[in-house]
Protein backbone atom coordinates (compact mmCIF):
# COMPACT_ATOMS: atom_id res chain seq x y z
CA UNK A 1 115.10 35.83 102.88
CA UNK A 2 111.90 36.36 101.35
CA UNK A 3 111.01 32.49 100.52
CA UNK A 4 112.39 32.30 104.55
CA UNK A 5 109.51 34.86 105.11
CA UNK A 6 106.77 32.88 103.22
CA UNK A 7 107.20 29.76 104.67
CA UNK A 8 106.83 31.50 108.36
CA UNK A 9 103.67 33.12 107.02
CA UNK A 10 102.06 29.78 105.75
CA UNK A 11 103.67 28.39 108.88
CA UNK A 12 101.64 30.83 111.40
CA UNK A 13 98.56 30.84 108.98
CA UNK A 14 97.92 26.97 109.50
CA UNK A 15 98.84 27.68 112.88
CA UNK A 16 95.98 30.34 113.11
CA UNK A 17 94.07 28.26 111.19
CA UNK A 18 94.07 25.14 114.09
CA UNK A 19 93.24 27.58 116.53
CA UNK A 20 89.90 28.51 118.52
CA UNK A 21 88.01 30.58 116.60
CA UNK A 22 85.92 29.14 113.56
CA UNK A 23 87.40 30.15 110.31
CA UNK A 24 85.09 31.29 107.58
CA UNK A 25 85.57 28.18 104.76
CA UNK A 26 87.29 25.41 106.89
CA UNK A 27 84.31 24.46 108.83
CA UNK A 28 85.17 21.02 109.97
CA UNK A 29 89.13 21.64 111.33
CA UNK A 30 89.18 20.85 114.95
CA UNK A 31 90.84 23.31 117.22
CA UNK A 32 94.33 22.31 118.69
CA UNK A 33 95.79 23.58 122.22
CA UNK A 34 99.11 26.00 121.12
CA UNK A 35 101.63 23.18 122.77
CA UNK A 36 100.53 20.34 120.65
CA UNK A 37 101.16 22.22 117.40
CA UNK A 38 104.70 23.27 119.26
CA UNK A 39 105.10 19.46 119.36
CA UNK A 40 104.15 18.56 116.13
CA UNK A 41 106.43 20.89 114.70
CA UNK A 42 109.33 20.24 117.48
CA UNK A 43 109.23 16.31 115.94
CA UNK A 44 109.35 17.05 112.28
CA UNK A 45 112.18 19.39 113.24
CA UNK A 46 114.21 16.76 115.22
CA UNK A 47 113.77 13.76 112.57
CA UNK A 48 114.95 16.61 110.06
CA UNK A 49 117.84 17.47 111.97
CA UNK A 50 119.13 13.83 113.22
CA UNK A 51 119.39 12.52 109.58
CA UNK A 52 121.74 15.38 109.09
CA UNK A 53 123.64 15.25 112.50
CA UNK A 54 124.19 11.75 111.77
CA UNK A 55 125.04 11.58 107.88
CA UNK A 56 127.51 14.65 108.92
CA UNK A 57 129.10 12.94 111.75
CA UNK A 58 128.84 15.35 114.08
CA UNK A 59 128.55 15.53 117.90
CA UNK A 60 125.12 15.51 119.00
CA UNK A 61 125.07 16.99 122.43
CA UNK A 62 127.72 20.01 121.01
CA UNK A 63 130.21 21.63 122.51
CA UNK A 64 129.00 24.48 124.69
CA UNK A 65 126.08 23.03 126.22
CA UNK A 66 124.96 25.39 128.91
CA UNK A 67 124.52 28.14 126.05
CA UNK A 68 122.70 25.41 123.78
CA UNK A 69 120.74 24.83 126.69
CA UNK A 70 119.82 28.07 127.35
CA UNK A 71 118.86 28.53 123.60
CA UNK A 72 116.76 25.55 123.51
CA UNK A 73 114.92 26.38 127.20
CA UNK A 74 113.91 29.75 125.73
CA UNK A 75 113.20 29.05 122.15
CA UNK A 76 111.01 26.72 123.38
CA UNK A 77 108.86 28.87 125.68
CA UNK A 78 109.33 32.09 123.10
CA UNK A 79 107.53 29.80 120.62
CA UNK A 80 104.49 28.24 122.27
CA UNK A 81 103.82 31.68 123.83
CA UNK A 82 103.53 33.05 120.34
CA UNK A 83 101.59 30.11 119.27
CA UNK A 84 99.16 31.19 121.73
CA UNK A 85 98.98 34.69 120.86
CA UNK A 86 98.15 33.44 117.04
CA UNK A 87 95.32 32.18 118.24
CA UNK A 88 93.85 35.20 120.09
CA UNK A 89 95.33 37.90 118.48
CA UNK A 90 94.64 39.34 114.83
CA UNK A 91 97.36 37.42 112.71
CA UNK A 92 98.62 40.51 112.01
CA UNK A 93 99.57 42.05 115.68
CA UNK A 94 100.40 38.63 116.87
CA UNK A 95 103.49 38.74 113.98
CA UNK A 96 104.56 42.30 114.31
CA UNK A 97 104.80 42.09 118.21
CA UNK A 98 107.25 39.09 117.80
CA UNK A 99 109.30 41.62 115.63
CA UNK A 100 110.20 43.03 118.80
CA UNK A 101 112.51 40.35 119.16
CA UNK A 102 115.69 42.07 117.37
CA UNK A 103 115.05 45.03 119.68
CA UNK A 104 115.43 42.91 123.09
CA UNK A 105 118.49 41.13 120.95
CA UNK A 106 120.30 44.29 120.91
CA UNK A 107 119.32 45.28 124.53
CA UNK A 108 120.68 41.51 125.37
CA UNK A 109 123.78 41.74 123.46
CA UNK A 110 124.63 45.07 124.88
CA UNK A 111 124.34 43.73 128.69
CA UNK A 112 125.70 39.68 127.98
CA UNK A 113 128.29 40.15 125.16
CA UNK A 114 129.47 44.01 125.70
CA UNK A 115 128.26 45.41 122.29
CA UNK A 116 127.56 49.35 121.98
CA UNK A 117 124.41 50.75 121.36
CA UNK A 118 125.00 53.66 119.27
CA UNK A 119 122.93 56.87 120.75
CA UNK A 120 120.85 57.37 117.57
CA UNK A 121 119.34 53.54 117.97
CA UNK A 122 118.05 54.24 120.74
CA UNK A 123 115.03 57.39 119.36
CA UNK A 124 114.00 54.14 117.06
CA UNK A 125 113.82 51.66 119.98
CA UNK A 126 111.59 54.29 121.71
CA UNK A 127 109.64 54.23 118.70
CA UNK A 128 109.53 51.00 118.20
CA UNK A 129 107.67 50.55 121.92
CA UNK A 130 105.65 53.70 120.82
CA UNK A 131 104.20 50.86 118.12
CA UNK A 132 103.20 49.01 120.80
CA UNK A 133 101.31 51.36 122.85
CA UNK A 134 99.11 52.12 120.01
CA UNK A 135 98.62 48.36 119.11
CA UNK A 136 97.43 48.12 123.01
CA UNK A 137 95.23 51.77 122.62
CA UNK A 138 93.94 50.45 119.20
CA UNK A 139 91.20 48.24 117.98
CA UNK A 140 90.02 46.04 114.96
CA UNK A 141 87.33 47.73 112.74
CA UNK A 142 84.69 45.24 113.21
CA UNK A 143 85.08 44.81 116.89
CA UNK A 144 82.55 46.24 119.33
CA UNK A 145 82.81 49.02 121.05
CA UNK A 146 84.72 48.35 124.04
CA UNK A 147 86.42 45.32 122.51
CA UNK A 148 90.23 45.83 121.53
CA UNK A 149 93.00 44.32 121.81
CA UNK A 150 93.80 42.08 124.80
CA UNK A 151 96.49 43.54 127.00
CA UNK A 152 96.58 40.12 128.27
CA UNK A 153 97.80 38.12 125.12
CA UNK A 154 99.55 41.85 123.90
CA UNK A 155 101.53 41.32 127.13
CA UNK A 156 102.75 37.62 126.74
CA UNK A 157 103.57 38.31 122.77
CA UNK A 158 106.07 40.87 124.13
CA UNK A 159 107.21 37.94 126.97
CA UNK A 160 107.45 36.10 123.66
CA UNK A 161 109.81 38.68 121.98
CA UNK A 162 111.84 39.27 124.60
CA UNK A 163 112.78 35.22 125.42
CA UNK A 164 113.36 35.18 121.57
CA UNK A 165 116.28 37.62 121.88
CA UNK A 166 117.10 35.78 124.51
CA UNK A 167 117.43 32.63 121.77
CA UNK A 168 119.18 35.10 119.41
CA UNK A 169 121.84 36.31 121.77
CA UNK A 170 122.43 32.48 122.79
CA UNK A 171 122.87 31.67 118.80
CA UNK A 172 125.46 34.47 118.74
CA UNK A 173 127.47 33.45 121.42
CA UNK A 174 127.34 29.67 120.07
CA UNK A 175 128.76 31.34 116.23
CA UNK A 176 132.25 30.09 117.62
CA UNK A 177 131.56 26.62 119.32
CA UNK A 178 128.69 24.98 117.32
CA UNK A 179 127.32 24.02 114.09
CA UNK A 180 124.13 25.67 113.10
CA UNK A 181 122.38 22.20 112.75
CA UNK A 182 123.35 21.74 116.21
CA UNK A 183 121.49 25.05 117.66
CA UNK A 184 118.84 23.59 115.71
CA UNK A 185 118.29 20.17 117.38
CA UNK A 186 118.26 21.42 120.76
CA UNK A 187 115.40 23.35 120.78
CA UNK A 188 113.26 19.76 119.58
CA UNK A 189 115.12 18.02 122.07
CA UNK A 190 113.85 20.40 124.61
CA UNK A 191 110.76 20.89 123.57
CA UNK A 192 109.43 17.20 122.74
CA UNK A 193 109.71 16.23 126.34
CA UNK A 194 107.94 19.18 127.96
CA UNK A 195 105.12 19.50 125.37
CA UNK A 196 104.20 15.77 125.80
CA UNK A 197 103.54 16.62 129.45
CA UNK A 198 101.53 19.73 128.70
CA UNK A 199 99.59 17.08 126.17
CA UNK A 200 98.40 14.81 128.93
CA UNK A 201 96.29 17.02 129.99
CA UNK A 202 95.06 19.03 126.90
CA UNK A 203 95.55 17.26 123.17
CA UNK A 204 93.37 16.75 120.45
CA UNK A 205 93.65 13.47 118.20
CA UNK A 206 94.03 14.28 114.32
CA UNK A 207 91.93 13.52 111.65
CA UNK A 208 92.57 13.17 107.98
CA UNK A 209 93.44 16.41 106.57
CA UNK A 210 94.62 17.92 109.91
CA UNK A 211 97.71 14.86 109.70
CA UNK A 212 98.79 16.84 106.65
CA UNK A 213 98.10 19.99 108.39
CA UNK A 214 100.84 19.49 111.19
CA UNK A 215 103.10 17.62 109.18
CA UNK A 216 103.72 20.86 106.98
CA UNK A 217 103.76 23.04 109.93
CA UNK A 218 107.03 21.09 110.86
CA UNK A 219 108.55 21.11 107.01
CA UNK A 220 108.08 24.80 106.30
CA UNK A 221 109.08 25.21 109.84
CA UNK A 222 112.29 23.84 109.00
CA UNK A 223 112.60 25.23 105.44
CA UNK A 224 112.08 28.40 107.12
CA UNK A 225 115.15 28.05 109.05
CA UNK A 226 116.96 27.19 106.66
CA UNK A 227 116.60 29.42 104.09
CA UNK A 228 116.90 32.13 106.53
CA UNK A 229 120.29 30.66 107.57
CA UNK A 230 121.51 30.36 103.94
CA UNK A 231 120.60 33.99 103.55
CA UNK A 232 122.29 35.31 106.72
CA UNK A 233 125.49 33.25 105.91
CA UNK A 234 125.51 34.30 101.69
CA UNK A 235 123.52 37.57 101.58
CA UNK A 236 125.23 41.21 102.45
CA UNK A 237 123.02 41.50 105.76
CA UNK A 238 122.36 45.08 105.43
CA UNK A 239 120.87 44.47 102.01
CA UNK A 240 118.63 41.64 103.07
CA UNK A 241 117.42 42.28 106.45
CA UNK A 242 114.45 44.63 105.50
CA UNK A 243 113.31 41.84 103.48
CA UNK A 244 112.88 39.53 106.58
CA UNK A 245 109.82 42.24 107.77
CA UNK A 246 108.06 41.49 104.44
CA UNK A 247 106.84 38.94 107.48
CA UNK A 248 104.45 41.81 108.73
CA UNK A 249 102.92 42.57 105.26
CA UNK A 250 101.88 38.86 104.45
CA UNK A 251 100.46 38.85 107.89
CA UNK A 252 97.98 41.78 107.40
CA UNK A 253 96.98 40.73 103.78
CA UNK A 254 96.30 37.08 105.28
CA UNK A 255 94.75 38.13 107.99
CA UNK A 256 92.52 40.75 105.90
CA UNK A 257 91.84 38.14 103.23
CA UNK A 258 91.12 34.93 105.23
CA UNK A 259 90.71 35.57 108.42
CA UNK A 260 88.62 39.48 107.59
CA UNK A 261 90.59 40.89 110.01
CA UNK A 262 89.95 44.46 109.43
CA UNK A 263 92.56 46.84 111.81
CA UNK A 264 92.05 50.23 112.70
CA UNK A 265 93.83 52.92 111.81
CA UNK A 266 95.86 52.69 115.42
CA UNK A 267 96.79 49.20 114.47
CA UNK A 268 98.03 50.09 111.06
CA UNK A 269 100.29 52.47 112.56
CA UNK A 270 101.55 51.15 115.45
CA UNK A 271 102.59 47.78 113.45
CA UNK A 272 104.43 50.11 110.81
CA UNK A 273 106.29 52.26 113.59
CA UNK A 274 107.12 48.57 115.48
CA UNK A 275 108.46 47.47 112.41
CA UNK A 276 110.04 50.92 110.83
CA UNK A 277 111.78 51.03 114.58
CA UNK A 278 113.11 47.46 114.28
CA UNK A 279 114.00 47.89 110.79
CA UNK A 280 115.98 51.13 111.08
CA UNK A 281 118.06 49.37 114.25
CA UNK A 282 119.05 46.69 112.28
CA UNK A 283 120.85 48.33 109.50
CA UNK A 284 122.20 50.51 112.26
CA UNK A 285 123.62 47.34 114.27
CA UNK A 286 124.99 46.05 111.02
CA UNK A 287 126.54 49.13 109.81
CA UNK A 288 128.11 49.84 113.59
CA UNK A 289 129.29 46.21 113.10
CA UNK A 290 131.53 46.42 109.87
């Protein structure tokens, strides 16, 4: 789980790092529209998980496809939304907003597959959103005056979240039908096609370093995944699920160290009751499971 967490964080740091704003020390990187980094990693992922489709002799196209479809349809849009908000949000907020995604999971699960919410999740989902509020009230340290934190891109990182649980509701309801691997290759196979039309009208050719750049945004993409997987399927979950918010912590210290994002105190503590809310509801969920 935490190696799973690291390569997200380099993941979402080269993403950052591809983005709009010059970078203090990588001068000479061109900046790269959100989509085509979605499609650079959405190839990598597909050639990844082909080889294994087809060395495993399994089905392709999977059993229940309107659920894969629905996984792969909202995945997709979940991820180039918060591709976008990396880029104009401090690394920092961008991640710990897209931790909201295991709050909508459980608000999902509870409508689509009948689970019960136990009453005492829900003063920790209110304080999750409480997080929030202050992340939109709040404002970095060495911002101007009347410059915080855009609404705007705060807004569409919480579309973000809530299309992820979405994805994670569809991945539980595929548990019974489909191989992990599977789940996988639909989201490339969804997303390839679309993000080649968003690149006709906005992409940015590579050069030298910025090849490798991409290329390892796919592979610890996909490491990522998979060591997540491995520890979901192995691990005890309510042992190792506070270690997947170690996310939030390599964010800031990235974000303070590269990038010199300095937050305010409002961020600070909005992004620890986000994830302290998110946290708290997971062990919760897992220990109303067993």
């Amino acid at each position: 789980m935490i190696a799973s967490g690291l390569c997200f964080a380099i993941v979402n740091f080269l993403v950052k790092l591809l983005g709009p704003a010059e970078i203090p020390g990588f001068p000479d990187l061109q900046s790269y529209p959100a989509h085509e980094l979605v499609l650079a990693r959405s190839v990598v992922s597909f050639v990844i998980s082909m080889a294994v489709i087809k060395r495993c002799k399994l089905p392709v196209f999977g059993t229940n496809k309107k659920w894969l479809i629905i996984r792969g349809v909202s995945g997709t849009i979940a991820l180039t939304i918060f591709f976008y908000t990396l880029h104009h949000l401090p690394l920092a907020v961008a991640t710990t907003v897209q931790y909201l995604a295991p709050i909508f999971t459980i608000i999902f699960a509870m409508i689509l597959l009948k689970e019960r919410v136990r009453n005492i999740q829900w003063p920790f989902i209110i304080l999750a959103f409480l997080g929030i509020i202050l992340l939109a009230l709040g404002k970095p340290e060495n911002a101007a005056e009347t410059e915080g934190i855009s609404i705007f891109w705060l807004g569409l990182g919480i579309i973000s979240a809530v299309l992820s649980g979405v994805a994670y509701v569809s991945i539980m309801k595929l548990k019974a039908t489909d191989q992990p691997i599977t789940i996988v290759l639909y989201f490339p196979m969804i997303a390839i096609p679309f993000m080649v039309i968003l690149c006709f009208w906005d992409f940015t050719f590579p050069n030298g370093i910025e090849w490798l750049i991409l290329l390892t945004i796919g592979i610890f993409t996909q490491l990522a995944q998979i060591s997540l997987t491995k520890a979901l399927h192995e691990g005890l979950a309510s042992s190792i699920v506070p270690f997947q918010y170690l996310g939030a912590i390599y964010a800031f210290l990235i974000g303070y160290f590269i990038f010199l994002e300095e937050l305010g105190t409002s961020l600070i503590l909005g992004m620890a009751l986000v994830v302290t809310g998110v946290i708290v509801n997971s062990l919760l969920r897992v220990k109303a499971k067993k």
